[in-house]
N, C-alpha and C. Protein backbone atom coordinates (compact mmCIF):
# COMPACT_ATOMS: atom_id res chain seq x y z
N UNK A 1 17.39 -63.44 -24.22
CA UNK A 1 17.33 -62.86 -22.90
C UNK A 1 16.30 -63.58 -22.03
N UNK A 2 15.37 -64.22 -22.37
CA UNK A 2 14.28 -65.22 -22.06
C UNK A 2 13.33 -64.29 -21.26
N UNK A 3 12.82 -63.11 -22.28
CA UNK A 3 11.86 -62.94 -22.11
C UNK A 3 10.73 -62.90 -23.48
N UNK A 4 9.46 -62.71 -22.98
CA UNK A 4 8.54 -62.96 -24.25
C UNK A 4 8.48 -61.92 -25.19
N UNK A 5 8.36 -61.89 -26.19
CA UNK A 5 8.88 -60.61 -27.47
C UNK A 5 7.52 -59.13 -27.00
N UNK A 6 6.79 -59.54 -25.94
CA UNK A 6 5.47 -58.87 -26.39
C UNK A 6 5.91 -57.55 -24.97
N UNK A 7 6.77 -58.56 -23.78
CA UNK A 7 7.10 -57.54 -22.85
C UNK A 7 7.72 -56.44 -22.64
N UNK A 8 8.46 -55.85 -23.81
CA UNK A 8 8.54 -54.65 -23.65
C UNK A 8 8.01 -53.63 -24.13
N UNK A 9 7.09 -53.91 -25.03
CA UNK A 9 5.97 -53.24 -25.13
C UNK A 9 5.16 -52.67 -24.35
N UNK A 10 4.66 -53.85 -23.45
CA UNK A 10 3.88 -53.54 -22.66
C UNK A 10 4.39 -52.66 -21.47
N UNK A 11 6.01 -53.08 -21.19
CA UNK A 11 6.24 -51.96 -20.35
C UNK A 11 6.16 -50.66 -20.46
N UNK A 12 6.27 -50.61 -21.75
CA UNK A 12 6.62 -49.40 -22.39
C UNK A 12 5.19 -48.44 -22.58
N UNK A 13 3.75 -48.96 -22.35
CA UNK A 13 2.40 -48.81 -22.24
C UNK A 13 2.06 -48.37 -20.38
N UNK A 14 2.15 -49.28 -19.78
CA UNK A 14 2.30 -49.43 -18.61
C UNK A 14 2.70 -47.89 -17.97
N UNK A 15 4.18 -47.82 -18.91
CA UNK A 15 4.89 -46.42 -18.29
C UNK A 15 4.31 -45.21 -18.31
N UNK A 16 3.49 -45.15 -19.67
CA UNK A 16 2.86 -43.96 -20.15
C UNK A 16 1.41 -43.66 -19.73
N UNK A 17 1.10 -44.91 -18.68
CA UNK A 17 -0.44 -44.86 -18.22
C UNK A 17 -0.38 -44.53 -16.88
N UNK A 18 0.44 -44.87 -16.28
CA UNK A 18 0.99 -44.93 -14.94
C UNK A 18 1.77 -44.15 -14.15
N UNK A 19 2.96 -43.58 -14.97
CA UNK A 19 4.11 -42.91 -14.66
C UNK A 19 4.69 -43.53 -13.73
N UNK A 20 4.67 -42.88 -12.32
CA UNK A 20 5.54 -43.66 -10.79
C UNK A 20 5.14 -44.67 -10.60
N UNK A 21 3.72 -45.21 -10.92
CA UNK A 21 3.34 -46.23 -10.45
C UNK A 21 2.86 -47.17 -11.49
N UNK A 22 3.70 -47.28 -12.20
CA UNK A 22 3.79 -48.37 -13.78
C UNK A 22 4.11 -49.40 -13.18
N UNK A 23 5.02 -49.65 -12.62
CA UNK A 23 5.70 -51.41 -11.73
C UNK A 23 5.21 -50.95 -10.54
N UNK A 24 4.48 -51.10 -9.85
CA UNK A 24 4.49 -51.53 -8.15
C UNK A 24 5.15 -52.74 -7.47
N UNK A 25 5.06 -52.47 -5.90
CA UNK A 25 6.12 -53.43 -5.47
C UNK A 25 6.60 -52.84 -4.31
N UNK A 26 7.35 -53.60 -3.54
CA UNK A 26 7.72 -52.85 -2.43
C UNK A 26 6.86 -52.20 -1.60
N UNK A 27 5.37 -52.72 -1.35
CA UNK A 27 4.69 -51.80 -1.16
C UNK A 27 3.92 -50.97 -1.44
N UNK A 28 4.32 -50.80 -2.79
CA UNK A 28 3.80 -49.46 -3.76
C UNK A 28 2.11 -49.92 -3.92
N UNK A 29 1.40 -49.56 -4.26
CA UNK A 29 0.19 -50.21 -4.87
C UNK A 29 -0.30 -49.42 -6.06
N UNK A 30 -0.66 -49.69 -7.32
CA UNK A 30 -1.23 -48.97 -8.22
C UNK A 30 -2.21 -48.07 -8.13
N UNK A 31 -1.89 -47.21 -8.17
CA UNK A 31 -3.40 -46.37 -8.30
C UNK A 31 -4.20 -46.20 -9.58
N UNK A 32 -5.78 -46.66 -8.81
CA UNK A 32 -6.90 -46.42 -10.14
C UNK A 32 -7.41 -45.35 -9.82
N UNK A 33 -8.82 -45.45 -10.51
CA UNK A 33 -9.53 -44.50 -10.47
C UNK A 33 -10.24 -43.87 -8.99
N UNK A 34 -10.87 -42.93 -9.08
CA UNK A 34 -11.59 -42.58 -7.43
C UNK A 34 -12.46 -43.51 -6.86
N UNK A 35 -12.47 -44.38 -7.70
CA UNK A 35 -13.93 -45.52 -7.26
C UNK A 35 -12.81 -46.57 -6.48
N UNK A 36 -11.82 -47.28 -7.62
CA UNK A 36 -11.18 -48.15 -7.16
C UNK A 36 -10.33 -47.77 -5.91
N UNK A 37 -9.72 -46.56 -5.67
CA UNK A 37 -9.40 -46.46 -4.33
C UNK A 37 -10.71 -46.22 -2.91
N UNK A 38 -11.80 -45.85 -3.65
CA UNK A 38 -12.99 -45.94 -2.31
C UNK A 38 -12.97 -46.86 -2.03
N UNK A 39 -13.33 -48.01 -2.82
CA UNK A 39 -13.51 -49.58 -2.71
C UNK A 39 -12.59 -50.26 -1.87
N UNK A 40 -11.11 -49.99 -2.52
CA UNK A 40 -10.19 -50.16 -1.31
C UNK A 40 -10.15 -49.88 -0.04
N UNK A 41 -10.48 -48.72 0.24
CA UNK A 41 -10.73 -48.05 1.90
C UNK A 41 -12.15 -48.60 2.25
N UNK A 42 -12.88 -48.86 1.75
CA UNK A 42 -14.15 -49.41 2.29
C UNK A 42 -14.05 -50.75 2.10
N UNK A 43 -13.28 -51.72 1.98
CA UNK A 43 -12.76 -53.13 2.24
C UNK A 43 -12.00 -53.38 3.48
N UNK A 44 -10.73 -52.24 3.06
CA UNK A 44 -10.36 -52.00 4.52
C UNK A 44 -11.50 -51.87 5.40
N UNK A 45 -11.59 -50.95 5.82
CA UNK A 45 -12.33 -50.91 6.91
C UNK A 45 -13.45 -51.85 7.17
N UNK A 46 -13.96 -52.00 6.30
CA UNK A 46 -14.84 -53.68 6.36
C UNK A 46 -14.17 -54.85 7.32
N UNK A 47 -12.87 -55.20 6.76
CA UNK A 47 -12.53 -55.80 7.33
C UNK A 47 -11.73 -55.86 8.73
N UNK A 48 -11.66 -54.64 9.44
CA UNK A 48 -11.88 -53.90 10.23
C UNK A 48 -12.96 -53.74 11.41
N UNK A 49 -13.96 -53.66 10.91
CA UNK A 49 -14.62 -53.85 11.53
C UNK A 49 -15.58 -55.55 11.82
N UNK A 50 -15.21 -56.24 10.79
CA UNK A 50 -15.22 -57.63 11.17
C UNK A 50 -14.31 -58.13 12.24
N UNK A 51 -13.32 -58.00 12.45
CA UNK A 51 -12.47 -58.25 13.27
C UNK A 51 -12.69 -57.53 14.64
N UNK A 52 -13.40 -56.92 14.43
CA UNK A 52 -13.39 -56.43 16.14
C UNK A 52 -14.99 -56.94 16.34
N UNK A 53 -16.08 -57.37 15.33
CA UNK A 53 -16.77 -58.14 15.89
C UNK A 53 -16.87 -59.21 16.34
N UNK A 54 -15.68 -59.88 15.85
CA UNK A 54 -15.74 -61.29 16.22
C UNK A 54 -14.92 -61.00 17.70
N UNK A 55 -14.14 -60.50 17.73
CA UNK A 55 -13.29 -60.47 19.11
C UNK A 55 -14.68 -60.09 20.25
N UNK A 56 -15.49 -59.17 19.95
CA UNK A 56 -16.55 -59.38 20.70
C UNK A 56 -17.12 -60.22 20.85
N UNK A 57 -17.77 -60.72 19.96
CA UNK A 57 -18.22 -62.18 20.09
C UNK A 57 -17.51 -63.05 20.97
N UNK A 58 -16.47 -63.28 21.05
CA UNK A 58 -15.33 -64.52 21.50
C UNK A 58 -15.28 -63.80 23.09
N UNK A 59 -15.27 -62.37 23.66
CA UNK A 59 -15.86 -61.97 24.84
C UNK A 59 -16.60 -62.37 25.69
N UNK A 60 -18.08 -61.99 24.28
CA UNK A 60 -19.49 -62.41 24.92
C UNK A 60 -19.58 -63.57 25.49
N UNK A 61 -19.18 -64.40 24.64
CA UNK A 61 -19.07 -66.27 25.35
C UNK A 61 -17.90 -66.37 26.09
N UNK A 62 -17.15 -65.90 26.52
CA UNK A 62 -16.22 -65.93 27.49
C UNK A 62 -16.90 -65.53 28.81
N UNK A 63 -17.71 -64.31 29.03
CA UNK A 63 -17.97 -63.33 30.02
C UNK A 63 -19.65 -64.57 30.49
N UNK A 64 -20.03 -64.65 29.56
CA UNK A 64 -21.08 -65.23 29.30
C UNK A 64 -22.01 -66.63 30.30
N UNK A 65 -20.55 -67.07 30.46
CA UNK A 65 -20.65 -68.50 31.00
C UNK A 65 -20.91 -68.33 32.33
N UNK A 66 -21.87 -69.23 32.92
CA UNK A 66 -21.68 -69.25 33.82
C UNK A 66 -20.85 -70.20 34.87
N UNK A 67 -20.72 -69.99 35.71
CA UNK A 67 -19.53 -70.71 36.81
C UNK A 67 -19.56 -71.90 37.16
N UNK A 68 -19.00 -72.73 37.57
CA UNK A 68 -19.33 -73.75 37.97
C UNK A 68 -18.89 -74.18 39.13
């Protein structure tokens, strides 16, 4: 079938640790523990709020200049 002898095992582990969210995909994302989803939302938003500093930044030196 050309897969490796060890993979259905592991699916079969996967399923029982996981339930709905044994294969992700589509979107789906695994869920861990309460830490690993904080971490996630506080990356998000990290990066979040990087992005709207730099757009300020790129403002400041826009607004910044003077005329010529």
């Amino acid at each position: 079938m050309g897969i490796n002898v060890n993979m259905p095992g592991r699916g079969r582990r996967e399923l029982a640790s996981y339930n709905d969210r044994a294969f992700p995909g589509m979107g789906k994302q695994r869920l861990g523990t309460d830490l690993e989803e904080e971490n996630r939302r506080l990356k998000k938003e990290l990066a979040i709020a990087r992005e709207e500093r730099d757009i300020l930044k790129k403002a400041m030196a826009i607004f910044s200049k003077t005329p010529k």
